[in-house]
C-alpha atoms as a PDB file:
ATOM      1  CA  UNK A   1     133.400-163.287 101.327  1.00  0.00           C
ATOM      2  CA  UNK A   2     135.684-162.476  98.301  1.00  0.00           C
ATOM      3  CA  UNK A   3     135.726-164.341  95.380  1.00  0.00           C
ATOM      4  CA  UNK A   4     139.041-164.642  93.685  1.00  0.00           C
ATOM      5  CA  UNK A   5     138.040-165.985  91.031  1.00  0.00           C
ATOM      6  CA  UNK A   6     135.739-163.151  90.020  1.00  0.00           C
ATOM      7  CA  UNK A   7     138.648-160.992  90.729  1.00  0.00           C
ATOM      8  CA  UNK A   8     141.180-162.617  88.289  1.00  0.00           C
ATOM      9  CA  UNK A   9     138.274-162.597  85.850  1.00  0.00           C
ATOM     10  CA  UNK A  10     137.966-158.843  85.888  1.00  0.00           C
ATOM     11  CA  UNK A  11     141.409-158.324  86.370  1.00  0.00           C
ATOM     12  CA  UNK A  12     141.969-160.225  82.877  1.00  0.00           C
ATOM     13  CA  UNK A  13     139.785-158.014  81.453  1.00  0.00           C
ATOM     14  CA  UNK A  14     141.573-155.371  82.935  1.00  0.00           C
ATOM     15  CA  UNK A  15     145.134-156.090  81.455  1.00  0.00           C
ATOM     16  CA  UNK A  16     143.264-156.692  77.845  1.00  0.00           C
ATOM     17  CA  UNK A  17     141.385-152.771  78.373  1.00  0.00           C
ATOM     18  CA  UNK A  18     144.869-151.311  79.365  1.00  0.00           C
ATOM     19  CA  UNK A  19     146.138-153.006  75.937  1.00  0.00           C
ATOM     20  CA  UNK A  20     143.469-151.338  73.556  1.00  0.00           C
ATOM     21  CA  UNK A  21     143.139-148.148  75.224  1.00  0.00           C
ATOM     22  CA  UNK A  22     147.363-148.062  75.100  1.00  0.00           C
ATOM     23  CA  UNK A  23     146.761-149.049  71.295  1.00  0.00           C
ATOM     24  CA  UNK A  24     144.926-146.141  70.183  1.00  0.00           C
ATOM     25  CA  UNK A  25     148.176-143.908  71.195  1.00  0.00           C
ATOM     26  CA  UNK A  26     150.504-145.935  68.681  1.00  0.00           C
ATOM     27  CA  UNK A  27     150.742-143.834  65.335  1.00  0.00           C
ATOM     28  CA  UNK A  28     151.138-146.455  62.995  1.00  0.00           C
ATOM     29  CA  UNK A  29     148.111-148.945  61.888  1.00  0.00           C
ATOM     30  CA  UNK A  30     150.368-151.683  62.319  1.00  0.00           C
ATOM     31  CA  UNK A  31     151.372-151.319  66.058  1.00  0.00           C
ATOM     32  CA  UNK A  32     147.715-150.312  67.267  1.00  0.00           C
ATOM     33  CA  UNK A  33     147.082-153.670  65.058  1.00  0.00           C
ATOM     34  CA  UNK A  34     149.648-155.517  67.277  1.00  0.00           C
ATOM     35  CA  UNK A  35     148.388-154.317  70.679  1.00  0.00           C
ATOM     36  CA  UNK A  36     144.922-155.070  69.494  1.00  0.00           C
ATOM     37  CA  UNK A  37     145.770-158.907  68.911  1.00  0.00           C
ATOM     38  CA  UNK A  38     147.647-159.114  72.309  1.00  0.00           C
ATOM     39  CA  UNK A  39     144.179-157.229  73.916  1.00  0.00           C
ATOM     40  CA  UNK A  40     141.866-159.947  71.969  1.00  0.00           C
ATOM     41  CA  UNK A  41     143.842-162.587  74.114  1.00  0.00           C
ATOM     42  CA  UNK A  42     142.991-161.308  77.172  1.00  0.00           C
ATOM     43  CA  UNK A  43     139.139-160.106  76.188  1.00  0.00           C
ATOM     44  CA  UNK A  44     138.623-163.883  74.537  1.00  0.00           C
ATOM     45  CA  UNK A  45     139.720-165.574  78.416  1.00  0.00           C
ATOM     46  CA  UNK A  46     137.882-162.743  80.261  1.00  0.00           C
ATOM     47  CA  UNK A  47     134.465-163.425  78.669  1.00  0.00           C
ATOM     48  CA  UNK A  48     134.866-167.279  78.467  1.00  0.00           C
ATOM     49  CA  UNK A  49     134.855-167.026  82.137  1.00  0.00           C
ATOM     50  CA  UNK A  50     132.008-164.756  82.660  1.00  0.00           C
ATOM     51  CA  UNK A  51     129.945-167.006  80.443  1.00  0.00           C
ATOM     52  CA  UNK A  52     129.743-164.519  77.844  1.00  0.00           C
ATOM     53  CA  UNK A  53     129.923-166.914  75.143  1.00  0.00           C
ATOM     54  CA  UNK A  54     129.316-164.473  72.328  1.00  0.00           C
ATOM     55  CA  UNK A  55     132.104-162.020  73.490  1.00  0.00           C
ATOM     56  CA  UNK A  56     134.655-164.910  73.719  1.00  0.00           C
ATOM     57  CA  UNK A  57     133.996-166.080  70.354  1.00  0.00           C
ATOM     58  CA  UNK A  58     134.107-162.959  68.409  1.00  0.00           C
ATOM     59  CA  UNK A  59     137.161-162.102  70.467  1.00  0.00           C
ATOM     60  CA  UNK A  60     138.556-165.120  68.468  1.00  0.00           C
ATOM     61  CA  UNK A  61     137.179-164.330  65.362  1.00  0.00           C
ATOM     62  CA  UNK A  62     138.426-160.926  66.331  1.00  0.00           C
ATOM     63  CA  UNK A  63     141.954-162.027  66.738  1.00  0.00           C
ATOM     64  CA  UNK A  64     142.264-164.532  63.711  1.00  0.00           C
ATOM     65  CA  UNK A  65     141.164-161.693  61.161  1.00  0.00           C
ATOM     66  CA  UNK A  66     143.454-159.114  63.283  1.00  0.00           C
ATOM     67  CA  UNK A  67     146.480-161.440  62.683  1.00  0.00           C
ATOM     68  CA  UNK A  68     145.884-161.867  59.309  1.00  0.00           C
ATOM     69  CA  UNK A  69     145.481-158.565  58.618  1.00  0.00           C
ATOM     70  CA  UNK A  70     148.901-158.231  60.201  1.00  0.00           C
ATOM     71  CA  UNK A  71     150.399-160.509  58.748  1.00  0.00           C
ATOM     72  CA  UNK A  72     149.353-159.193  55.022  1.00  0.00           C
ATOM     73  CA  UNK A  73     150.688-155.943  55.759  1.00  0.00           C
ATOM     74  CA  UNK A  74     153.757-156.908  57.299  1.00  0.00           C
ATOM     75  CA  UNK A  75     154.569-158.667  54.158  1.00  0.00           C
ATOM     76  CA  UNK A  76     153.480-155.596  52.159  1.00  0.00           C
ATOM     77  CA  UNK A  77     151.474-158.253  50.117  1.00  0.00           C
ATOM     78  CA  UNK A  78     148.520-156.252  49.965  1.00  0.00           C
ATOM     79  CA  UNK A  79     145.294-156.834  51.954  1.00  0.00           C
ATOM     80  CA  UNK A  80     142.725-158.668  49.211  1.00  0.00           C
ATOM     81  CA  UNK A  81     139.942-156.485  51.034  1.00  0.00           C
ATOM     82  CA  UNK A  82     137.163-157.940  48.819  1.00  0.00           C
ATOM     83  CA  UNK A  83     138.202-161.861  49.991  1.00  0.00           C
ATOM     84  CA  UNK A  84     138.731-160.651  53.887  1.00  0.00           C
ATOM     85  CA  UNK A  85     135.233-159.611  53.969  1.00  0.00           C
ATOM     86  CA  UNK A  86     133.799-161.817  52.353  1.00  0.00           C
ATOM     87  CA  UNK A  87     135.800-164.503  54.911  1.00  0.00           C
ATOM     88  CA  UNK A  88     134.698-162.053  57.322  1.00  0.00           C
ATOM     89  CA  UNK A  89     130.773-162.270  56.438  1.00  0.00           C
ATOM     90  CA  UNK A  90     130.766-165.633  56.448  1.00  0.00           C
ATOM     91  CA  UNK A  91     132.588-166.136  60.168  1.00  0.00           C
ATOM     92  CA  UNK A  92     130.391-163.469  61.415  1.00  0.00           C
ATOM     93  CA  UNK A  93     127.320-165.242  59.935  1.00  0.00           C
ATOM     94  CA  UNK A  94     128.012-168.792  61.173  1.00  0.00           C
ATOM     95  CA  UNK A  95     129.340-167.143  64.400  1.00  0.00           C
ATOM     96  CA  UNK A  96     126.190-165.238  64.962  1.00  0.00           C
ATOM     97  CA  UNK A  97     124.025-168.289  64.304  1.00  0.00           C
ATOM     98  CA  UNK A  98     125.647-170.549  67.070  1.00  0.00           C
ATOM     99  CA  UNK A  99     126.167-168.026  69.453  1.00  0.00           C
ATOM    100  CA  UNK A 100     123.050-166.454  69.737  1.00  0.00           C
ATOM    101  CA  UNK A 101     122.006-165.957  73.180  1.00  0.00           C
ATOM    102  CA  UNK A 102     119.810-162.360  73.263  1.00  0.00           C
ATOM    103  CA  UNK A 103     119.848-158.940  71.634  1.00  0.00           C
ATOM    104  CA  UNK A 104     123.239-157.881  72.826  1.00  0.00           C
ATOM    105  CA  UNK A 105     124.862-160.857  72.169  1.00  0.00           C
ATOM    106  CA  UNK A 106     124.683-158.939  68.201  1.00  0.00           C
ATOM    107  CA  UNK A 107     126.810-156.411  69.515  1.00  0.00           C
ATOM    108  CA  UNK A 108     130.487-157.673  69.810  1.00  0.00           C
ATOM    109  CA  UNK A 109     130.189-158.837  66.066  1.00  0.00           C
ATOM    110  CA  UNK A 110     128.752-155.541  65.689  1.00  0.00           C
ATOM    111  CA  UNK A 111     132.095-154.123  67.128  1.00  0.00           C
ATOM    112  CA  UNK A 112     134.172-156.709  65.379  1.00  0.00           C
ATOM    113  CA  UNK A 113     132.580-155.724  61.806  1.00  0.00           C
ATOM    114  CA  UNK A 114     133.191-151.955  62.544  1.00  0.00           C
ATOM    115  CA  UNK A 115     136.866-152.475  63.751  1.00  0.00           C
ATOM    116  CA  UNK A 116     137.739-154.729  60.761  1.00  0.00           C
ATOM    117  CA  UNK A 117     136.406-152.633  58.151  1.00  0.00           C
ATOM    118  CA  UNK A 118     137.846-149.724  60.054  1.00  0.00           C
ATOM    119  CA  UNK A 119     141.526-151.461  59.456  1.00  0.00           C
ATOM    120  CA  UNK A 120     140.526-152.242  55.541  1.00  0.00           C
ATOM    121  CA  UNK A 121     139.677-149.387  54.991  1.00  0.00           C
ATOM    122  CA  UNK A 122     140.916-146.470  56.774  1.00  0.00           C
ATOM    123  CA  UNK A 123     143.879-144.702  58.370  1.00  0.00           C
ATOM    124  CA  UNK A 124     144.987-144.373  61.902  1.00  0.00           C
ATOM    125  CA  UNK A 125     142.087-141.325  62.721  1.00  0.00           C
ATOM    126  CA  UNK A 126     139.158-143.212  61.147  1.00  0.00           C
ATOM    127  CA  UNK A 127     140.571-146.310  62.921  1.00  0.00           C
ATOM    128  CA  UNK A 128     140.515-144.323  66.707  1.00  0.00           C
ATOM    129  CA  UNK A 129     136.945-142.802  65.555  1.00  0.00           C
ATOM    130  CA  UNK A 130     135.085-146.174  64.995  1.00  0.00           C
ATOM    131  CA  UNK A 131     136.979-147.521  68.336  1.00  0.00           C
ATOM    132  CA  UNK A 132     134.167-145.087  69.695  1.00  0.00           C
ATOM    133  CA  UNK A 133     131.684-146.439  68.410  1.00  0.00           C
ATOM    134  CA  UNK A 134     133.414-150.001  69.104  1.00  0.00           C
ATOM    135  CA  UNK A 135     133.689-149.024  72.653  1.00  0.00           C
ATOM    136  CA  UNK A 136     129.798-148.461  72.877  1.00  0.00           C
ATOM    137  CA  UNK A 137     128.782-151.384  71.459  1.00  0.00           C
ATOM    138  CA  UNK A 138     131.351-153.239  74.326  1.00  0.00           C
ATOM    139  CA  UNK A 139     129.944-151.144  77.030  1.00  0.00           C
ATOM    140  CA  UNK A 140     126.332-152.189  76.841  1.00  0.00           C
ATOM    141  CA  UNK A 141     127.490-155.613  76.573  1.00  0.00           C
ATOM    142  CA  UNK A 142     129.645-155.164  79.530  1.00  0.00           C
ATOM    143  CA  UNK A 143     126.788-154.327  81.472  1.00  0.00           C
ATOM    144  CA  UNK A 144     124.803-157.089  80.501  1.00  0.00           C
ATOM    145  CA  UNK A 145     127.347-159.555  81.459  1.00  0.00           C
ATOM    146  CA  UNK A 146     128.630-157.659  84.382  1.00  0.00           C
ATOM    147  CA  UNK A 147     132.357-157.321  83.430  1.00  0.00           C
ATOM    148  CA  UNK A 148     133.061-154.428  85.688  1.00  0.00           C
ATOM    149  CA  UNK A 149     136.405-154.397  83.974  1.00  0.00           C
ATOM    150  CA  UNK A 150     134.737-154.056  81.263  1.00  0.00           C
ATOM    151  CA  UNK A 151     132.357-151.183  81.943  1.00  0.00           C
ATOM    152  CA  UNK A 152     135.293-148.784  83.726  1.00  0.00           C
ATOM    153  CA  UNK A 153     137.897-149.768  80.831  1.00  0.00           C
ATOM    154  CA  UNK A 154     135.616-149.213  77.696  1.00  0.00           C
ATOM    155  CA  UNK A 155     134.698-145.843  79.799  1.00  0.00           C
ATOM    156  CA  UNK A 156     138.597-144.942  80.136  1.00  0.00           C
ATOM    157  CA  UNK A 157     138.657-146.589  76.514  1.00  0.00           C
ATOM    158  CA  UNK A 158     135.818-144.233  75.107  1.00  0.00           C
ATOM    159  CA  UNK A 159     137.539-140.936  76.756  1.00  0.00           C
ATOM    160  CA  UNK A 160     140.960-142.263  75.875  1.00  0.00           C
ATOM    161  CA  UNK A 161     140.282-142.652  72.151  1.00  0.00           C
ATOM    162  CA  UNK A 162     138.196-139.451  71.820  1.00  0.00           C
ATOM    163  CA  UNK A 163     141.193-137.832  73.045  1.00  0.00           C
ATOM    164  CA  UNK A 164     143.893-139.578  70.799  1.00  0.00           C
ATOM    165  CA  UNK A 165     141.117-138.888  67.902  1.00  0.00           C
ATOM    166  CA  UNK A 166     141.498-135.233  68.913  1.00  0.00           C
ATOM    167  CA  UNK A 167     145.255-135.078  69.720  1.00  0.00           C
ATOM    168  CA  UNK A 168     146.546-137.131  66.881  1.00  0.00           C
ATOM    169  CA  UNK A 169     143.788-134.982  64.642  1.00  0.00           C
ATOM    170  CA  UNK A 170     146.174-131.426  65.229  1.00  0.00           C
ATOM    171  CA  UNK A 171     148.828-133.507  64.083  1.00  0.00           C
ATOM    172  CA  UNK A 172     147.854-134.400  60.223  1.00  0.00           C
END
């Protein structure tokens, strides 16, 4: 028998995959930012359902600092980098703590560290290189959780970014 629920799930996860892997083609920081935040949505609902309890929550955490972020650069006010992660330590500490469930649950706040810094610090290119590395870290816990949509989409997201890294490489 089908389930439909397990269907939505993975097709939630699906629309939030199509989002980030879309976001690594956007040349500007700010709009692979934007379609980042949008993707968090969807990966925050999608692993609330599957139970994956450490996903969802750094997928908020995720989100909060991604909007912030935002919302400091769209007001050209500067991004305090030395306050966001130390904001950012402490979330991922207290987050880590309560949400501890195995090994991999260490991963997505693995991913969500690497990403963040990745914005503070770097341009578009070092921001599509880490998404590799993000994209890893996702796919194992995909797999542990059995997100389907998650293990083809951080696949097609792994290829896709290795490919923008490449393409939009040749152009600086």
């Amino acid at each position: 028998m089908i389930d439909i629920n397990f269907i939505l799930i993975q097709l939630i996860g699906a629309i939030g995959y199509t989002l980030l892997s879309i976001s690594f083609y956007r040349k500007e920081k700010r709009q692979i930012l934007f379609m980042q935040i949008i993707a968090n949505i969807f990966f925050t609902i999608h692993y609330f359902l599957l139970s994956g309890i450490t996903g969802a929550v750094s997928n908020v955490v995720g989100l909060t600092t991604y909007t912030f972020i935002y919302f400091l650069d769209k007001k050209k006010m500067g991004i305090q980098k030395n306050i966001v992660a130390l904001i950012m330590t402490i979330i991922l500490f207290i987050a880590v703590m309560f949400t501890y469930e195995n090994i991999y649950s260490i991963l997505p706040f693995l991913a969500f560290f690497m990403t963040i810094t990745s914005f503070l610090n770097g341009n578009e290119n070092r921001i599509r290189f880490v998404g590799i590395f993000v994209a890893i870290c996702w796919l194992i816990y995909a797999v542990v959780y059995v997100s389907y949509a998650a293990i083809v989409f951080e696949t097609i997201t792994l290829i896709a970014t290795a490919f923008s890294l490449i393409k939009n490489h040749k152009m600086d």
